[in-house]
PDB file of N, CA and C in Angstrom:
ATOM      1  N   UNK A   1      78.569  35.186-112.464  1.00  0.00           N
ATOM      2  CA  UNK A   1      77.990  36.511-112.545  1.00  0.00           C
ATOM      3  C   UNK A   1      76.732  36.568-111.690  1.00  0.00           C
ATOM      4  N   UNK A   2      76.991  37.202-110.505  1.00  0.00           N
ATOM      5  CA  UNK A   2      75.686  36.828-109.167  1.00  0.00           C
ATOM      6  C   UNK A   2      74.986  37.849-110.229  1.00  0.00           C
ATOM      7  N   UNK A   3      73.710  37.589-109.898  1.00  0.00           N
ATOM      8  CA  UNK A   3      72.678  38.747-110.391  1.00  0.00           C
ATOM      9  C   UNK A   3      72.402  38.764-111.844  1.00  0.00           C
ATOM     10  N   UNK A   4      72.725  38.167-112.807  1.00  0.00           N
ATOM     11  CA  UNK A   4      72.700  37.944-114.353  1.00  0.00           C
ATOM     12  C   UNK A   4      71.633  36.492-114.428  1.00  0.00           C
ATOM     13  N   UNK A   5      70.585  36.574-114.807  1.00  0.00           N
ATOM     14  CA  UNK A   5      69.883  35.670-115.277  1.00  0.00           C
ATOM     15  C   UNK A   5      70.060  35.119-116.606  1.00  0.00           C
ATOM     16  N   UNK A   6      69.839  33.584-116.612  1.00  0.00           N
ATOM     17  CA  UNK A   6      70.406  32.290-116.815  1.00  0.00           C
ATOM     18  C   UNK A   6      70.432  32.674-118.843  1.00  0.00           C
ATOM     19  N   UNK A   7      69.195  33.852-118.700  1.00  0.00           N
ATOM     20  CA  UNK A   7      68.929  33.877-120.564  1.00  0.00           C
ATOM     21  C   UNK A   7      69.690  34.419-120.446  1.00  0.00           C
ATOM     22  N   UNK A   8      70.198  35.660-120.141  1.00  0.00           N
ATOM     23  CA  UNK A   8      70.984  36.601-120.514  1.00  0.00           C
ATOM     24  C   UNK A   8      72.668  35.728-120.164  1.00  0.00           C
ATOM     25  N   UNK A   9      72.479  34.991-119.641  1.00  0.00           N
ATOM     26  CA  UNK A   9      74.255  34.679-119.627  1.00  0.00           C
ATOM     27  C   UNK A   9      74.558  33.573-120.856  1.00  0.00           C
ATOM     28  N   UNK A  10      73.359  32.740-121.612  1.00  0.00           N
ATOM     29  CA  UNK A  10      73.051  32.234-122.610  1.00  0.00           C
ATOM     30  C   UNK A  10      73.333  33.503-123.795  1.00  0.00           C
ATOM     31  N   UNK A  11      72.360  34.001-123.866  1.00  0.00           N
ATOM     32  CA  UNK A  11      72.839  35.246-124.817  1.00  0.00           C
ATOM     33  C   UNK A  11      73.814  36.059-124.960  1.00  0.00           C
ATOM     34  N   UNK A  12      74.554  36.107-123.866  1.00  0.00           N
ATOM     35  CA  UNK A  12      76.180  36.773-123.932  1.00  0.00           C
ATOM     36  C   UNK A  12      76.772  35.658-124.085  1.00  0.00           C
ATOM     37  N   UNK A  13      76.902  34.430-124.233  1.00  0.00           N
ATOM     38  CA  UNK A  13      77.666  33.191-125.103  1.00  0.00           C
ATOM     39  C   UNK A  13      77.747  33.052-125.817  1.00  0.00           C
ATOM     40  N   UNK A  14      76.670  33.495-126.360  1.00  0.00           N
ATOM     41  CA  UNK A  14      76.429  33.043-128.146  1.00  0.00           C
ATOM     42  C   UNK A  14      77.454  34.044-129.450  1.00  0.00           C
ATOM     43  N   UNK A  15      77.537  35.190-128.752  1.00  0.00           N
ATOM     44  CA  UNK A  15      78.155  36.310-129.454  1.00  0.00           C
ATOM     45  C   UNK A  15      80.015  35.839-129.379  1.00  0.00           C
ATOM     46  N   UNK A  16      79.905  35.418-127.982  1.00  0.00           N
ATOM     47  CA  UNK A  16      81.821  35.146-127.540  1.00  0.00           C
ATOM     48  C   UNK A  16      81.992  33.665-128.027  1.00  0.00           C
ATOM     49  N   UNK A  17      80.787  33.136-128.116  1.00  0.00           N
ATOM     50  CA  UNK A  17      81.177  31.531-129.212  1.00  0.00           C
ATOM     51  C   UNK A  17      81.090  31.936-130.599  1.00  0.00           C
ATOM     52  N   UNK A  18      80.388  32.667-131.202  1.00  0.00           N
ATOM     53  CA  UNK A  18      80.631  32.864-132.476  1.00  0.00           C
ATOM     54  C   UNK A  18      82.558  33.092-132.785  1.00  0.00           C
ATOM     55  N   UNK A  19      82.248  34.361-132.097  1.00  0.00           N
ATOM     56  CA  UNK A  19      83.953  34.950-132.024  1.00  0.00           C
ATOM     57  C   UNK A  19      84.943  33.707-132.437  1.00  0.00           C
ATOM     58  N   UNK A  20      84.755  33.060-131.433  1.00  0.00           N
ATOM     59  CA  UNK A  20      85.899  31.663-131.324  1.00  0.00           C
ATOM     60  C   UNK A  20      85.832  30.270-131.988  1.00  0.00           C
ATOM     61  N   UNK A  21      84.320  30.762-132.652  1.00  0.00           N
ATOM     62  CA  UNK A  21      84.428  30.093-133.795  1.00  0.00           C
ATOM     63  C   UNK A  21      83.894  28.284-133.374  1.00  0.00           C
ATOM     64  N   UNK A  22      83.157  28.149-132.072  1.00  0.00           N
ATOM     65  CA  UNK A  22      82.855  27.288-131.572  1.00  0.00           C
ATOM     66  C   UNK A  22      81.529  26.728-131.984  1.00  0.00           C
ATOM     67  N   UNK A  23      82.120  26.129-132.809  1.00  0.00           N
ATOM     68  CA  UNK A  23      80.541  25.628-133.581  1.00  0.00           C
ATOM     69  C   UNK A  23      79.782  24.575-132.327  1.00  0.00           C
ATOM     70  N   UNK A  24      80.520  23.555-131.567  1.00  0.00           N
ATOM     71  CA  UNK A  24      79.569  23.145-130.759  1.00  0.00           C
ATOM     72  C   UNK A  24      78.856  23.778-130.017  1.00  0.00           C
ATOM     73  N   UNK A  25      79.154  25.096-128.952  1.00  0.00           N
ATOM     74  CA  UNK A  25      78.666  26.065-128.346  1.00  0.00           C
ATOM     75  C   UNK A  25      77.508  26.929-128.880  1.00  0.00           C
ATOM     76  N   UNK A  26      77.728  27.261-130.110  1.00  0.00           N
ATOM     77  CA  UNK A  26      77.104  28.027-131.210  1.00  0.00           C
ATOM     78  C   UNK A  26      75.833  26.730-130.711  1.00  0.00           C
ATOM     79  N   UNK A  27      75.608  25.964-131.806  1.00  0.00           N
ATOM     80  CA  UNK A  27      74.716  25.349-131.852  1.00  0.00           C
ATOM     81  C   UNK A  27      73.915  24.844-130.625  1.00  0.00           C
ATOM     82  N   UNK A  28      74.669  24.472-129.203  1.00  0.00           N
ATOM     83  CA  UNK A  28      73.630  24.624-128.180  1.00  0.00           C
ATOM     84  C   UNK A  28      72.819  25.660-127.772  1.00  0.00           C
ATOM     85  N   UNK A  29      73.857  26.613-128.000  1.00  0.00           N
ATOM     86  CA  UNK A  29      72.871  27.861-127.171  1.00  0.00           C
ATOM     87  C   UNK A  29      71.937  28.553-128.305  1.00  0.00           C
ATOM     88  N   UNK A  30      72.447  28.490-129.624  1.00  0.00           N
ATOM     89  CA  UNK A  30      71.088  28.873-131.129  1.00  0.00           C
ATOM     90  C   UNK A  30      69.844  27.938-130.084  1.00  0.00           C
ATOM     91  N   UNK A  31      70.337  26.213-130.231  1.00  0.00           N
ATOM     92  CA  UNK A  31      68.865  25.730-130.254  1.00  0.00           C
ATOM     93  C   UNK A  31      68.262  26.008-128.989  1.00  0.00           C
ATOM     94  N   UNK A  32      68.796  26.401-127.376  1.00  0.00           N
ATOM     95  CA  UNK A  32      68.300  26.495-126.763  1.00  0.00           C
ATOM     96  C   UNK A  32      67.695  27.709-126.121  1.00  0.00           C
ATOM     97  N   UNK A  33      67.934  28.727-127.322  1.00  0.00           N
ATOM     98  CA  UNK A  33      67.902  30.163-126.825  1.00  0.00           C
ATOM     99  C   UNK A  33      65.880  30.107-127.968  1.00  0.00           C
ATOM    100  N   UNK A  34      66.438  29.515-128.717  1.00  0.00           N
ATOM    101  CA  UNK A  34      64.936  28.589-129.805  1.00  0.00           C
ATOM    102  C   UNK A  34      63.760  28.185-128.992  1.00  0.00           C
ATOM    103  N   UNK A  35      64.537  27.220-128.341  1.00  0.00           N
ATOM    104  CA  UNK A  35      63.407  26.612-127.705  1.00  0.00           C
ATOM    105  C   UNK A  35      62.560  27.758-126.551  1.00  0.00           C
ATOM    106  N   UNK A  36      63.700  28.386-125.563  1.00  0.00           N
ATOM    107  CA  UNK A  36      62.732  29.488-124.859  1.00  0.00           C
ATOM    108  C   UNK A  36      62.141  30.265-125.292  1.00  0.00           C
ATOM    109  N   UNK A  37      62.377  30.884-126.705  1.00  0.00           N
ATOM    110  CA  UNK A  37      61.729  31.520-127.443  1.00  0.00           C
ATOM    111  C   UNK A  37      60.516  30.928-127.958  1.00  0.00           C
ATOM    112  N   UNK A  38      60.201  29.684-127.997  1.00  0.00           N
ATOM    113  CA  UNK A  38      59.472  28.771-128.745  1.00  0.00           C
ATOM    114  C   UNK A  38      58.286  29.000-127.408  1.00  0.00           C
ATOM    115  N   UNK A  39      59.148  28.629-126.477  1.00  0.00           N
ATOM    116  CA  UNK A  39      58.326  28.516-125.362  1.00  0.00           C
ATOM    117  C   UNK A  39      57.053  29.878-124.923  1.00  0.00           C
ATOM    118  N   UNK A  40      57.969  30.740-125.129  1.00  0.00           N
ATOM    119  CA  UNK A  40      57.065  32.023-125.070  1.00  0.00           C
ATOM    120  C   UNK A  40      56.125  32.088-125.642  1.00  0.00           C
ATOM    121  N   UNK A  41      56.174  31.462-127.036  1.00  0.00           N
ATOM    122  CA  UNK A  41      54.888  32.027-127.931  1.00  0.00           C
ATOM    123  C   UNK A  41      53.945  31.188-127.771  1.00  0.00           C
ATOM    124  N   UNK A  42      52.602  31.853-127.617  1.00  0.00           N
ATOM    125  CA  UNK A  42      51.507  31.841-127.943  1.00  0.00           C
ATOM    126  C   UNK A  42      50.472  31.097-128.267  1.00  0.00           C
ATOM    127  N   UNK A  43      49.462  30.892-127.683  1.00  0.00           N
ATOM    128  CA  UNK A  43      48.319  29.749-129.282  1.00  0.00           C
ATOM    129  C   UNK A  43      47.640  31.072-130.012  1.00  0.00           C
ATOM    130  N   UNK A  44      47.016  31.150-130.746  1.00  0.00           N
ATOM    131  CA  UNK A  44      46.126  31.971-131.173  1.00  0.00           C
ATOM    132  C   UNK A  44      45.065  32.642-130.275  1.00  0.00           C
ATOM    133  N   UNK A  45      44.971  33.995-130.565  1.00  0.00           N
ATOM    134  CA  UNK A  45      43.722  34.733-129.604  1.00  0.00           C
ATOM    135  C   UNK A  45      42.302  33.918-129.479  1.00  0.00           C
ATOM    136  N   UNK A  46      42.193  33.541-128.411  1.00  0.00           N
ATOM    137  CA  UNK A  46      40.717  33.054-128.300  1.00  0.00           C
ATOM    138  C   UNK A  46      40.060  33.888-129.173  1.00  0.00           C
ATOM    139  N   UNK A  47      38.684  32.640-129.729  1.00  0.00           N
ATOM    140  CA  UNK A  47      38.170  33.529-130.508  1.00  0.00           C
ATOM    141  C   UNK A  47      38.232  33.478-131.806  1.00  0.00           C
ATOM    142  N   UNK A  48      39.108  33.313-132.285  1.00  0.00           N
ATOM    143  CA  UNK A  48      40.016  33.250-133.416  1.00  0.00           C
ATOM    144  C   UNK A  48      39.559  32.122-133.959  1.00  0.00           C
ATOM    145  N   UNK A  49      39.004  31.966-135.373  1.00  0.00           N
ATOM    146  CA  UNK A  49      38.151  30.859-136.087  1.00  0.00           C
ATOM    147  C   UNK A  49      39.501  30.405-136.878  1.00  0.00           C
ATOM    148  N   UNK A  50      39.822  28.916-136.544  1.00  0.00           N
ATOM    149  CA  UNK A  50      40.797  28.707-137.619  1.00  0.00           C
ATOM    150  C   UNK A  50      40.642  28.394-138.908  1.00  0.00           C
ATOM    151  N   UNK A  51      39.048  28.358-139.252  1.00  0.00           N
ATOM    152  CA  UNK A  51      38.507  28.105-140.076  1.00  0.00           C
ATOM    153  C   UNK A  51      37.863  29.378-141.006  1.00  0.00           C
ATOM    154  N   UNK A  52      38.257  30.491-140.680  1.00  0.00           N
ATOM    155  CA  UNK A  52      37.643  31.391-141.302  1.00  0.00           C
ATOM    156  C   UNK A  52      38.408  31.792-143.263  1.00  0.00           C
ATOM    157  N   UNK A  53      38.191  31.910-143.503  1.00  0.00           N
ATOM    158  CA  UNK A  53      38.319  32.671-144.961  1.00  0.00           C
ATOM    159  C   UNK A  53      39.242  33.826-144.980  1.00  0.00           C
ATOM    160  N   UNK A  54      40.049  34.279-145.613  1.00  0.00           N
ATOM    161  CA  UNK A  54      41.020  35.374-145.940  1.00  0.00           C
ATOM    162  C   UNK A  54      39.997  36.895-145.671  1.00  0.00           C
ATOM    163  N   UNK A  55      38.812  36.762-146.447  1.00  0.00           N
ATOM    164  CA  UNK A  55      38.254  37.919-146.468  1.00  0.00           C
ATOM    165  C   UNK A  55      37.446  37.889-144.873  1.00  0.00           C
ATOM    166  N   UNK A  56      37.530  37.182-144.026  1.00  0.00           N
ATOM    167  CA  UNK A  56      36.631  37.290-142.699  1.00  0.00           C
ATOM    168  C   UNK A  56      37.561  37.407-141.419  1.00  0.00           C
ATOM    169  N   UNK A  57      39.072  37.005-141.807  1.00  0.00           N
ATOM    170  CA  UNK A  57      39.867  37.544-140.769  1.00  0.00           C
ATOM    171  C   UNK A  57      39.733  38.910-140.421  1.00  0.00           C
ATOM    172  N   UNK A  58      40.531  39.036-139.230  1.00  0.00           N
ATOM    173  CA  UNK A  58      40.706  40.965-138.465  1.00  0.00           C
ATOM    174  C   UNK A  58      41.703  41.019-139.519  1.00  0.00           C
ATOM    175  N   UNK A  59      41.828  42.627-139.876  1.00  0.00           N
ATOM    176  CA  UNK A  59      42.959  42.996-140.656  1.00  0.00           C
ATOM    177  C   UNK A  59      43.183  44.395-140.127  1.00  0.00           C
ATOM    178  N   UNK A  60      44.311  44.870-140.249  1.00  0.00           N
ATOM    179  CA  UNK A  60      44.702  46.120-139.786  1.00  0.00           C
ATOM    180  C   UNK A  60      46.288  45.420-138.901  1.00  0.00           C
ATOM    181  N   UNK A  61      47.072  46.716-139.125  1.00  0.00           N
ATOM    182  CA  UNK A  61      48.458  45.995-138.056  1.00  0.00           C
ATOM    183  C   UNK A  61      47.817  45.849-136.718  1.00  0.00           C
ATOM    184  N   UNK A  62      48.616  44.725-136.521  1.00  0.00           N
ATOM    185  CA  UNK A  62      48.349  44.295-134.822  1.00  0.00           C
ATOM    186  C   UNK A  62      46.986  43.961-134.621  1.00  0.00           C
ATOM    187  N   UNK A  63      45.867  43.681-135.665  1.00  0.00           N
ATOM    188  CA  UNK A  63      44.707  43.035-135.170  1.00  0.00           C
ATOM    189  C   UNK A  63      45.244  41.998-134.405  1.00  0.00           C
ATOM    190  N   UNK A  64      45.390  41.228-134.421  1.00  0.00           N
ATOM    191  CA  UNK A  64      45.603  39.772-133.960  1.00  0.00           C
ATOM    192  C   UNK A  64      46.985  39.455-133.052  1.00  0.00           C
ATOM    193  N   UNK A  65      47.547  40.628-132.576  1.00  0.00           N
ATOM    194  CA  UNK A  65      48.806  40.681-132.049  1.00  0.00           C
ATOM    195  C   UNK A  65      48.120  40.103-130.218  1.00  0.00           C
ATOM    196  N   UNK A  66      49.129  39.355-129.648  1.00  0.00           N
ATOM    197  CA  UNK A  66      48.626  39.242-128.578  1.00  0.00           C
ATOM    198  C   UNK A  66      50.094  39.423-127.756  1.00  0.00           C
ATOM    199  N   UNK A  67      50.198  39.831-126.291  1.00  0.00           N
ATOM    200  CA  UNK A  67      51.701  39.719-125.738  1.00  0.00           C
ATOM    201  C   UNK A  67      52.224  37.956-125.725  1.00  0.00           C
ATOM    202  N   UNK A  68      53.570  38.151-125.449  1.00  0.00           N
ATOM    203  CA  UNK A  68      53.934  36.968-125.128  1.00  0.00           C
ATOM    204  C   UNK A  68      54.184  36.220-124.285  1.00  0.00           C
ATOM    205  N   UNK A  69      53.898  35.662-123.647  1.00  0.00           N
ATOM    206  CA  UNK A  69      54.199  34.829-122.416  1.00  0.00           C
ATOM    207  C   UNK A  69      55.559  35.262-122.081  1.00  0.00           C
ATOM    208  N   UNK A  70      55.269  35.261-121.007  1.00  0.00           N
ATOM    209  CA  UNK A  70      56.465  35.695-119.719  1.00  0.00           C
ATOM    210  C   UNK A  70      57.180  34.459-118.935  1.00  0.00           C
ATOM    211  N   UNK A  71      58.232  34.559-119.305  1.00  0.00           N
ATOM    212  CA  UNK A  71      58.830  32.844-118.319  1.00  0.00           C
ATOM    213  C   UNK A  71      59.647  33.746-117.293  1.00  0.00           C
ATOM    214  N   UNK A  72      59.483  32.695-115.967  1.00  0.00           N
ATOM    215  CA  UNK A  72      59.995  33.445-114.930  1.00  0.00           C
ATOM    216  C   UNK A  72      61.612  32.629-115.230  1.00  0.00           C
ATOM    217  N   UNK A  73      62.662  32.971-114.302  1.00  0.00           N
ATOM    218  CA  UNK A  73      64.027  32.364-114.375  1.00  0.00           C
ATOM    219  C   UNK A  73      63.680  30.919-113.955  1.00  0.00           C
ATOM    220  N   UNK A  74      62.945  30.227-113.156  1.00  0.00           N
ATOM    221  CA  UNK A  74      62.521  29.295-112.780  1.00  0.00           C
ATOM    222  C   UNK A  74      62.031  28.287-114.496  1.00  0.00           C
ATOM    223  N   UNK A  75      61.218  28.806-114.904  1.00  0.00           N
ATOM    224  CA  UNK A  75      61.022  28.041-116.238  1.00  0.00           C
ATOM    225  C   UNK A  75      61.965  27.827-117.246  1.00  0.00           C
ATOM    226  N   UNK A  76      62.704  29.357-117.494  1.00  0.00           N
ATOM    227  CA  UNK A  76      64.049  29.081-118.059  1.00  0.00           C
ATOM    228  C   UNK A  76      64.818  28.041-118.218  1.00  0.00           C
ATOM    229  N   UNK A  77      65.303  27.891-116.424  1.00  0.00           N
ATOM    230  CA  UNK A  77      66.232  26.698-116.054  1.00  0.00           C
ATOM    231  C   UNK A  77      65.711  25.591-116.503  1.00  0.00           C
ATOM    232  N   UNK A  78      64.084  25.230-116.128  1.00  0.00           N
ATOM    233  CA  UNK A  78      63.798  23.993-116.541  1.00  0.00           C
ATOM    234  C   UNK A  78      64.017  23.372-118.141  1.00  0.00           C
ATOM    235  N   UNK A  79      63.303  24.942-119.072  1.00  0.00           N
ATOM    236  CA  UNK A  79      63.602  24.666-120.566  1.00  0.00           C
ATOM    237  C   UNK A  79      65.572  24.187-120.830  1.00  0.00           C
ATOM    238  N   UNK A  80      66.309  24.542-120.077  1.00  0.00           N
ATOM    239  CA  UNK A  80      68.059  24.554-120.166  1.00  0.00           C
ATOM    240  C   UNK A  80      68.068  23.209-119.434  1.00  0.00           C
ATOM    241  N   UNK A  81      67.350  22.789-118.468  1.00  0.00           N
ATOM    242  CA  UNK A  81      67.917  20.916-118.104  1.00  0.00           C
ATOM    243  C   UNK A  81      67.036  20.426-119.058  1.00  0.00           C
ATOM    244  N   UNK A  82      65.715  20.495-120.163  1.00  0.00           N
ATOM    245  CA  UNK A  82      65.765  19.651-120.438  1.00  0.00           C
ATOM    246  C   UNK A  82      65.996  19.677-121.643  1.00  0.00           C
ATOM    247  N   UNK A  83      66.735  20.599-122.228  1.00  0.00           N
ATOM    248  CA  UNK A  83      67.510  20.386-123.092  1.00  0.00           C
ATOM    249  C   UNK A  83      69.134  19.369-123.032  1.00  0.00           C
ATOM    250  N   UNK A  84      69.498  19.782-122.087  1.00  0.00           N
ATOM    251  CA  UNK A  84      70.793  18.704-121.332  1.00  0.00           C
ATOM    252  C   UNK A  84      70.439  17.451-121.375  1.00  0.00           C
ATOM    253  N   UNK A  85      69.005  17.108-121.086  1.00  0.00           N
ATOM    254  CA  UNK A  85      68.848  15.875-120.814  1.00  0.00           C
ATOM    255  C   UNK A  85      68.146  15.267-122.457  1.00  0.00           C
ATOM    256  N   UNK A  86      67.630  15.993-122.939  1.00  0.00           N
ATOM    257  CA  UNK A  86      67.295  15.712-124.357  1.00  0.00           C
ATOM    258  C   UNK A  86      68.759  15.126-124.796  1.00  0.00           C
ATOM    259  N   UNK A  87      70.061  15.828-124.612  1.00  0.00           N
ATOM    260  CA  UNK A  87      71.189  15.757-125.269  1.00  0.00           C
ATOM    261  C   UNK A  87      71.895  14.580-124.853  1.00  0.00           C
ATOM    262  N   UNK A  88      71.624  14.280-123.594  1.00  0.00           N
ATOM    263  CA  UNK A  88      72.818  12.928-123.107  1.00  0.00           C
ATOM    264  C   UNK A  88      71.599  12.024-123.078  1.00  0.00           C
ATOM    265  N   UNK A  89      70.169  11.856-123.420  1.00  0.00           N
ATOM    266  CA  UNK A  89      69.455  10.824-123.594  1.00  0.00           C
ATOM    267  C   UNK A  89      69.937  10.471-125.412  1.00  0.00           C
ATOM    268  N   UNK A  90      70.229  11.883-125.986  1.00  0.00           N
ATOM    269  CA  UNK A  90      70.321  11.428-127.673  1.00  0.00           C
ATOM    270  C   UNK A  90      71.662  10.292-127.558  1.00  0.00           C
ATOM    271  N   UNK A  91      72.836  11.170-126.851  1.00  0.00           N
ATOM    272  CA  UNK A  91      74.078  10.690-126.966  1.00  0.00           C
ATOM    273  C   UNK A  91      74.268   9.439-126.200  1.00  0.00           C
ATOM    274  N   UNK A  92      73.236   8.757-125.599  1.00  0.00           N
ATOM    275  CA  UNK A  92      73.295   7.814-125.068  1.00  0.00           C
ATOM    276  C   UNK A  92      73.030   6.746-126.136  1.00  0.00           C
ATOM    277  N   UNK A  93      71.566   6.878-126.938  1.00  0.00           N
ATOM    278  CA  UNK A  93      71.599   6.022-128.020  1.00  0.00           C
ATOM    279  C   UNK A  93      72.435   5.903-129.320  1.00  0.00           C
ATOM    280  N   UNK A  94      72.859   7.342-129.611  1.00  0.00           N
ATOM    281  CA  UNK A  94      73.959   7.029-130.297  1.00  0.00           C
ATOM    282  C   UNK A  94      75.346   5.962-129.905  1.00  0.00           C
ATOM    283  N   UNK A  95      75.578   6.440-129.040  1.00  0.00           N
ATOM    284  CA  UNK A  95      76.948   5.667-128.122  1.00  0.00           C
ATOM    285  C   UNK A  95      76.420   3.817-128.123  1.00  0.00           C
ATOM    286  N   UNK A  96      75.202   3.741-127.865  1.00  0.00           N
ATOM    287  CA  UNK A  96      74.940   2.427-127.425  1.00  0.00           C
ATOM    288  C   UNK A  96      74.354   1.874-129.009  1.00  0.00           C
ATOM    289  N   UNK A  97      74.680   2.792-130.309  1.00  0.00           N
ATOM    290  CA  UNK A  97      74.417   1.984-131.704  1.00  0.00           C
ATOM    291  C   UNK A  97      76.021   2.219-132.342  1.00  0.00           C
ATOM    292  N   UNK A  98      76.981   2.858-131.519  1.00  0.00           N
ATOM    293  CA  UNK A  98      78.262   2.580-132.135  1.00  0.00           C
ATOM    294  C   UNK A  98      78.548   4.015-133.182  1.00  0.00           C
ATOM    295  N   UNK A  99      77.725   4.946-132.859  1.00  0.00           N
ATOM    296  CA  UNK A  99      78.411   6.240-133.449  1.00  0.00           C
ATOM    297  C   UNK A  99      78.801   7.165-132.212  1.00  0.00           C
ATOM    298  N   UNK A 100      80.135   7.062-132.115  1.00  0.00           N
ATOM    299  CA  UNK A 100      81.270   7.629-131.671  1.00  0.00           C
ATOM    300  C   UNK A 100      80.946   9.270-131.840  1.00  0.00           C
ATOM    301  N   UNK A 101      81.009   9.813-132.868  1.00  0.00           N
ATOM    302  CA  UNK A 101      81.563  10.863-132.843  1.00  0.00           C
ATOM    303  C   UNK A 101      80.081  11.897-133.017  1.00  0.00           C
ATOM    304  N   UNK A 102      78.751  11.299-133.405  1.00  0.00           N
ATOM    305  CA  UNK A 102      77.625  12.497-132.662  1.00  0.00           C
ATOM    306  C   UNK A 102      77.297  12.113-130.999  1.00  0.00           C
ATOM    307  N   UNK A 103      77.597  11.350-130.583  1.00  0.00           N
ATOM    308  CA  UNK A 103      77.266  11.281-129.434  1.00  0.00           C
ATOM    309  C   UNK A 103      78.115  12.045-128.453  1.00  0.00           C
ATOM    310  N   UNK A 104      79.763  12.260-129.090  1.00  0.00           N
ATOM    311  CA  UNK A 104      80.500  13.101-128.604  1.00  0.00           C
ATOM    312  C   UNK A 104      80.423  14.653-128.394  1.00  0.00           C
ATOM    313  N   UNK A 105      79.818  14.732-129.529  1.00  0.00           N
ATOM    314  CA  UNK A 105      79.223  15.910-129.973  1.00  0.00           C
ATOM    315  C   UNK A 105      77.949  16.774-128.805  1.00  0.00           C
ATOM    316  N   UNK A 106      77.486  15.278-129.255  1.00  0.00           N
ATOM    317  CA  UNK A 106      76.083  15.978-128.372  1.00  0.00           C
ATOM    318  C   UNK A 106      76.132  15.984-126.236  1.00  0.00           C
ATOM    319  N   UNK A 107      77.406  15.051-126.625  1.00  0.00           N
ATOM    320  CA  UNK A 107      77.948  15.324-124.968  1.00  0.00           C
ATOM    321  C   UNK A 107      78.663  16.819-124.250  1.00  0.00           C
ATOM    322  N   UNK A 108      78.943  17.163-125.756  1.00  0.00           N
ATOM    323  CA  UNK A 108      80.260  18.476-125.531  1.00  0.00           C
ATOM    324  C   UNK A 108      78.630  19.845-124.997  1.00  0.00           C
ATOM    325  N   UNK A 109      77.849  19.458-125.952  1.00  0.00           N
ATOM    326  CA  UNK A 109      76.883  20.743-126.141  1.00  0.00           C
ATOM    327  C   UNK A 109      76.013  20.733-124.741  1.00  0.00           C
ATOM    328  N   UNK A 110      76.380  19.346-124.379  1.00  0.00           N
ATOM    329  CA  UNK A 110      75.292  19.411-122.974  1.00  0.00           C
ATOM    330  C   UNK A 110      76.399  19.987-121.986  1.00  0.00           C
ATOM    331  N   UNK A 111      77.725  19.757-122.096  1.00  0.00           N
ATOM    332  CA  UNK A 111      78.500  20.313-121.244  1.00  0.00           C
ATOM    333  C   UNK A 111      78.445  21.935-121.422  1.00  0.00           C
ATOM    334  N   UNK A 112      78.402  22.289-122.251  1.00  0.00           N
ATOM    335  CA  UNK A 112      78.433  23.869-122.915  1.00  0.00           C
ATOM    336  C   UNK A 112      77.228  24.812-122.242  1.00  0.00           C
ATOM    337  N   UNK A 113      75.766  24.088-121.898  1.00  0.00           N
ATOM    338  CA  UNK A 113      74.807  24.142-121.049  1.00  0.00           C
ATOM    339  C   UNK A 113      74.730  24.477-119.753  1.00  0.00           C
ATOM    340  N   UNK A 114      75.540  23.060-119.108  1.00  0.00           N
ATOM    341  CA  UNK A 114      75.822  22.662-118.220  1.00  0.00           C
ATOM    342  C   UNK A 114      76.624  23.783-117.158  1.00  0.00           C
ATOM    343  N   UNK A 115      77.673  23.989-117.907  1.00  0.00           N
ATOM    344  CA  UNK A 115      78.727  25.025-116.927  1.00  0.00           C
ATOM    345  C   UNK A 115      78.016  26.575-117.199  1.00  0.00           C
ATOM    346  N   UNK A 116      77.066  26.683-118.356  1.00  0.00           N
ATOM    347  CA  UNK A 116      76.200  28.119-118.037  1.00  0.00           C
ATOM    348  C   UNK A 116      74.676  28.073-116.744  1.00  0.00           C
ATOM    349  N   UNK A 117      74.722  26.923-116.584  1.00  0.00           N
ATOM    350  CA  UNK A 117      73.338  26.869-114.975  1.00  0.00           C
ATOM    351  C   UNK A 117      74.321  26.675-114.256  1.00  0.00           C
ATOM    352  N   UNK A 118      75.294  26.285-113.469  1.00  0.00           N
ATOM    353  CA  UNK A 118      76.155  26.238-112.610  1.00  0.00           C
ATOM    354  C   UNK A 118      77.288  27.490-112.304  1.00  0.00           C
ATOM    355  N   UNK A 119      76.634  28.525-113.485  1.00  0.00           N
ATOM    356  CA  UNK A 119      77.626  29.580-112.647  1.00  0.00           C
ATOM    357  C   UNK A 119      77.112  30.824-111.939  1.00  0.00           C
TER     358      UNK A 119
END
């Protein structure tokens, strides 16, 4: 899909893996759609006493609201390889302590990744 960026072709997976009931798929793209999300957010507004008291915080909606970080498609990709590589570094030690079948697992989900940056 020329012209579809890498979240959005992540996020139209997740809906057509549910469908089919692909729990390995499901679960890569939940945790890695997590992590960019993770990535976006925030530290606290400068300023911001972490030490203050209930009654000395800002109060009112959106006192303390700040925007969220903006990832360009460039950061994206990086958060999506190193999730891949989180996955075949796990499935490597699994494989090399003799469990067969999460390391398989965690090979399938890096493949599931894998063929969504390569298209």
């Amino acid at each position: 899909m020329p012209g579809v960026s890498l979240r959005e072709r992540l996020r139209a997976a997740l809906p057509t893996a549910m469908k089919a009931r692909d729990r390995t798929a499901v679960s890569a793209l939940r945790s890695t759609l997590s992590a960019i999300d993770n990535a976006e957010a925030v530290d606290r507004p400068a300023g911001v006493d972490r030490g203050l008291a209930i009654e000395q915080s800002a109060v009112g909606v959106g006192a303390t609201e700040v925007a969220r970080r903006e990832l360009s498609d460039d950061d994206v990709e990086h958060i999506v390889r190193a999730e891949i590589a989180e996955r075949e570094t796990a499935a490597a030690g699994y494989a090399e302590s003799g469990r067969v079948e999460p390391a398989e697992r965690l090979r399938a989900e890096a493949a599931v990744l894998t063929a969504l940056i390569e298209r």
